[in-house]
PDB file of N, CA and C in Angstrom:
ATOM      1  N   UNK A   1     140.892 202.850 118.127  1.00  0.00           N
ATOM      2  CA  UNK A   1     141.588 202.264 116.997  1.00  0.00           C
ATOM      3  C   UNK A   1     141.043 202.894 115.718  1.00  0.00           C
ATOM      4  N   UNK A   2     141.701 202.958 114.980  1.00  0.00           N
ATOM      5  CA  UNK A   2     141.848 204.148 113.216  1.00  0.00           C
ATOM      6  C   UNK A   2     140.866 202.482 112.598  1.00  0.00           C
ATOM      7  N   UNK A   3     139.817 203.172 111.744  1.00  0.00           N
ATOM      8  CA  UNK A   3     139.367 202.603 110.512  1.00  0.00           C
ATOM      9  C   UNK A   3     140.146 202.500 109.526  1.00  0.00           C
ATOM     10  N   UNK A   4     140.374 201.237 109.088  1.00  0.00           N
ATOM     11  CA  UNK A   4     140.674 200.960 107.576  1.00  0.00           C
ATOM     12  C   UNK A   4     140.326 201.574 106.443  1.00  0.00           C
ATOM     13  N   UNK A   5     141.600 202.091 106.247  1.00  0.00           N
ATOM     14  CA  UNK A   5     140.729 202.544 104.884  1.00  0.00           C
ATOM     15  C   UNK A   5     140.442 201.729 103.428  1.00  0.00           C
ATOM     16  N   UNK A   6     140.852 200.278 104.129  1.00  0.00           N
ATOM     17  CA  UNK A   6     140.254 199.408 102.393  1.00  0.00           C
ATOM     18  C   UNK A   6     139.662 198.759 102.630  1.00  0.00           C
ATOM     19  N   UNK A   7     139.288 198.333 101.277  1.00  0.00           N
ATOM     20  CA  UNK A   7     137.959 197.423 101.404  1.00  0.00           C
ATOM     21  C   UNK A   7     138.384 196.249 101.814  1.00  0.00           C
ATOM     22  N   UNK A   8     136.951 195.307 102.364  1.00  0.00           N
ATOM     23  CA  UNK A   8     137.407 194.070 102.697  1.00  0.00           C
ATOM     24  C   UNK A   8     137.349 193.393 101.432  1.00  0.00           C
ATOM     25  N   UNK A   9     138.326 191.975 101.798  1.00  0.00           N
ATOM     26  CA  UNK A   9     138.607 190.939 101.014  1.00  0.00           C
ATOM     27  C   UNK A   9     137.534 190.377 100.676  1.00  0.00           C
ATOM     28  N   UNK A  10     136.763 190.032  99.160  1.00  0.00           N
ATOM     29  CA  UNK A  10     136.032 189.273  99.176  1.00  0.00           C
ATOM     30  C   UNK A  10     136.426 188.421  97.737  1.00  0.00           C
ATOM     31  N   UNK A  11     136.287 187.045  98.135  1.00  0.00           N
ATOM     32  CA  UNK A  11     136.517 186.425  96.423  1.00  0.00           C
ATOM     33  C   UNK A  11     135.301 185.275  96.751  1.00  0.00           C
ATOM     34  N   UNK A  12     134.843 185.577  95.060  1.00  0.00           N
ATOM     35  CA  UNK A  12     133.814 184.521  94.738  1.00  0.00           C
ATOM     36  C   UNK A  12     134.981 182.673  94.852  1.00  0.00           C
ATOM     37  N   UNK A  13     133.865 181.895  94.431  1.00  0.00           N
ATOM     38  CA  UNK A  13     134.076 180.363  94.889  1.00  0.00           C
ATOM     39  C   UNK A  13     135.059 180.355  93.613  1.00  0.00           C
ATOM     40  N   UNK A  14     134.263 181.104  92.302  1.00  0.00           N
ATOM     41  CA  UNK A  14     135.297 181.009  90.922  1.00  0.00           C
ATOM     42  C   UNK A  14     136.197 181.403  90.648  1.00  0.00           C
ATOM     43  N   UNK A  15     136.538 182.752  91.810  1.00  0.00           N
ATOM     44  CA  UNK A  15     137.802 183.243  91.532  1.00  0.00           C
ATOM     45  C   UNK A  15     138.779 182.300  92.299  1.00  0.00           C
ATOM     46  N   UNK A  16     138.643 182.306  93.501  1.00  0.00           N
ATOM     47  CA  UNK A  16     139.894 181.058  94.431  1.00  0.00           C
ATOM     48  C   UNK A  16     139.835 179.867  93.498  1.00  0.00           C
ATOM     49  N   UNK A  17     138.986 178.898  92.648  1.00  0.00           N
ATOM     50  CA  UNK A  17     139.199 177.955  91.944  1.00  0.00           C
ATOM     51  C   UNK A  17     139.822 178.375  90.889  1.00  0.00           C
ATOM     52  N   UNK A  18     139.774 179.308  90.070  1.00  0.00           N
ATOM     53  CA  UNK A  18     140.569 180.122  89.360  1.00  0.00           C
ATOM     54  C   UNK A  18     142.698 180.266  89.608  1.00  0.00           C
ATOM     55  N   UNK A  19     142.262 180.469  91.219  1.00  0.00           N
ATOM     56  CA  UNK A  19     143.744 180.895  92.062  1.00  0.00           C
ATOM     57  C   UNK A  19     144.304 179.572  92.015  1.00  0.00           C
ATOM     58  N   UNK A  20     143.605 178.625  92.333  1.00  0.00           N
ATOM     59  CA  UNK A  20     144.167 177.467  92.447  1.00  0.00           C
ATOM     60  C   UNK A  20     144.817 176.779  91.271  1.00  0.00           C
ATOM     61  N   UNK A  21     144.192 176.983  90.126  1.00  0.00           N
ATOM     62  CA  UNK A  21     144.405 176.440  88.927  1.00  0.00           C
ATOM     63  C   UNK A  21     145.747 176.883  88.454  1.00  0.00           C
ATOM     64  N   UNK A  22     146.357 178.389  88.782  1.00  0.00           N
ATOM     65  CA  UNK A  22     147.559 178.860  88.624  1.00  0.00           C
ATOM     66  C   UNK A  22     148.546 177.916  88.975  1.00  0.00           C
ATOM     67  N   UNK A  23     149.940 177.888  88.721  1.00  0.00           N
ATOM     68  CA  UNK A  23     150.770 177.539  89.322  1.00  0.00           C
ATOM     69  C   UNK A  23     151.254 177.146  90.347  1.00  0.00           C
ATOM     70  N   UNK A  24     151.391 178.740  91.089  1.00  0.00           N
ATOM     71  CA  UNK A  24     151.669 178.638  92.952  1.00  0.00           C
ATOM     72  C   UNK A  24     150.196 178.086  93.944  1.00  0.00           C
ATOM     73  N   UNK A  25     149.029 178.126  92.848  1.00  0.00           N
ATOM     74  CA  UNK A  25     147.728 177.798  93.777  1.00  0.00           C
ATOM     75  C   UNK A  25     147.871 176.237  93.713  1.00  0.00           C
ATOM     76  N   UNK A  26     148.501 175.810  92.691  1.00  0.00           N
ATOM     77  CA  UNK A  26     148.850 173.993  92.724  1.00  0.00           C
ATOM     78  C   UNK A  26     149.762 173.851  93.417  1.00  0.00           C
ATOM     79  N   UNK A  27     150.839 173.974  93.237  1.00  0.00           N
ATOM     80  CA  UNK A  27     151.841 174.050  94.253  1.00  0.00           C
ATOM     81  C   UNK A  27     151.629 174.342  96.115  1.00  0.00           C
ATOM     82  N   UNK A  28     150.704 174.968  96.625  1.00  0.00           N
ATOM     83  CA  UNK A  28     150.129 175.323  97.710  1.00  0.00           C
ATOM     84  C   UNK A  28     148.723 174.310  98.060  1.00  0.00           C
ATOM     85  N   UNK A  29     148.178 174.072  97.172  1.00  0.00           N
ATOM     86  CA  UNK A  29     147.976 172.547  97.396  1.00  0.00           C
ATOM     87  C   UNK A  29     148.083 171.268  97.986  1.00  0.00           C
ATOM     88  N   UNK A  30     149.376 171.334  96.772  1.00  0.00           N
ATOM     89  CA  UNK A  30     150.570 169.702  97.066  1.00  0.00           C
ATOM     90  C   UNK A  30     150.668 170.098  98.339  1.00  0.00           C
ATOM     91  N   UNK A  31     151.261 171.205  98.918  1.00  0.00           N
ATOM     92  CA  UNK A  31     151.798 170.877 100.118  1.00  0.00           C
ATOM     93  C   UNK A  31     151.129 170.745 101.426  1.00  0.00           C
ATOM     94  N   UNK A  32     149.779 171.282 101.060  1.00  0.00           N
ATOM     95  CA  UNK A  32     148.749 171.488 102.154  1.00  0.00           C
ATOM     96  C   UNK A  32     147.714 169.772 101.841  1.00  0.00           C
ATOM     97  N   UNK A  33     148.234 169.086 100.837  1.00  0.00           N
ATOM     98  CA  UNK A  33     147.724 167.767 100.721  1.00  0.00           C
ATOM     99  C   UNK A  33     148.816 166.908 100.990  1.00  0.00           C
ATOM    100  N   UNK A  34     150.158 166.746 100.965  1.00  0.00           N
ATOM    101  CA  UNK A  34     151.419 166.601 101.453  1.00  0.00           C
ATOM    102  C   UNK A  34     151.504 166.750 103.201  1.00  0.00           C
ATOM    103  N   UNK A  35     151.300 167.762 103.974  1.00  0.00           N
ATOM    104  CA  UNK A  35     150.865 168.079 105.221  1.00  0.00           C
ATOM    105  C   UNK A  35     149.881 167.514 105.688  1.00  0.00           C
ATOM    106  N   UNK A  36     148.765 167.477 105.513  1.00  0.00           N
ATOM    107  CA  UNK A  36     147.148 166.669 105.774  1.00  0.00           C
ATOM    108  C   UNK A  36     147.664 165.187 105.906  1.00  0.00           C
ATOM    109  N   UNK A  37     147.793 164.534 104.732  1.00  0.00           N
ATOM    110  CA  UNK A  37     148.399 163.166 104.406  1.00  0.00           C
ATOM    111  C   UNK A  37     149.644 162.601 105.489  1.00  0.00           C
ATOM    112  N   UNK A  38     150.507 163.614 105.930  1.00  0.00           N
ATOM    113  CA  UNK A  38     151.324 163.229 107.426  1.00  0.00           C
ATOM    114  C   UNK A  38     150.517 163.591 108.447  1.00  0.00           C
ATOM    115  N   UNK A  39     149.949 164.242 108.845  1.00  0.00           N
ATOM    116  CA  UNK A  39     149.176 164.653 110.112  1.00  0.00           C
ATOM    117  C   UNK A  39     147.919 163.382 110.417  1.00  0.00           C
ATOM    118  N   UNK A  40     147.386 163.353 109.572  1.00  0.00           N
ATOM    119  CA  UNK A  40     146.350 162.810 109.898  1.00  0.00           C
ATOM    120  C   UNK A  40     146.665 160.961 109.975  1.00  0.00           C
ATOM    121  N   UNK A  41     148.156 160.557 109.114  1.00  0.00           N
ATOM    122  CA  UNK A  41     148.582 159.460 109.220  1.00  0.00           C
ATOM    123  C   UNK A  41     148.984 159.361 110.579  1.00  0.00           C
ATOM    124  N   UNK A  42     149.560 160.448 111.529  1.00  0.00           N
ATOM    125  CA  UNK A  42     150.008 160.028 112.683  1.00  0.00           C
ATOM    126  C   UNK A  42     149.143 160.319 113.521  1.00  0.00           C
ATOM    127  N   UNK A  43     147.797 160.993 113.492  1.00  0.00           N
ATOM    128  CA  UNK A  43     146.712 160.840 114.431  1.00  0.00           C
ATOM    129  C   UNK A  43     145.990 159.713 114.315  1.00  0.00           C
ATOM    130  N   UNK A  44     145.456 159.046 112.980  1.00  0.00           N
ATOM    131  CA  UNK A  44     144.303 158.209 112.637  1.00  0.00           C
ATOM    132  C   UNK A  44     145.493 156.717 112.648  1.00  0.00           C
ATOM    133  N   UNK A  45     146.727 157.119 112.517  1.00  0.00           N
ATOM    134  CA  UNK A  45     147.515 155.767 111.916  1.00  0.00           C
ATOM    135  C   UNK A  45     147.303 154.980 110.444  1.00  0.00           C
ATOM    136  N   UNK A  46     146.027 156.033 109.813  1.00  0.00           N
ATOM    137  CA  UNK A  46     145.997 155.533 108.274  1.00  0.00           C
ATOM    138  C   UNK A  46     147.822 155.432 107.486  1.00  0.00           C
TER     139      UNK A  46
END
């Protein structure tokens, strides 16, 4: 198998809190706290 030729991904803790603070990083959020909030209501029955 061929080596990559790019670098790996690395982001500090400030940059993804950074990502998040954007728009689509709130939005991706809601829905991944939207998702959690049904899943775990129909495992735990909270």
């Amino acid at each position: 198998m061929a080596e990559s030729s790019t670098a790996p991904l690395t982001l500090s803790t400030g940059t993804l809190a950074a990502w998040f603070a954007t728009p689509l990083g709130r939005y991706l959020l809601e829905r991944e706290q939207a998702y959690f909030d049904r899943t775990l209501a129909d495992i735990f029955g909270f």
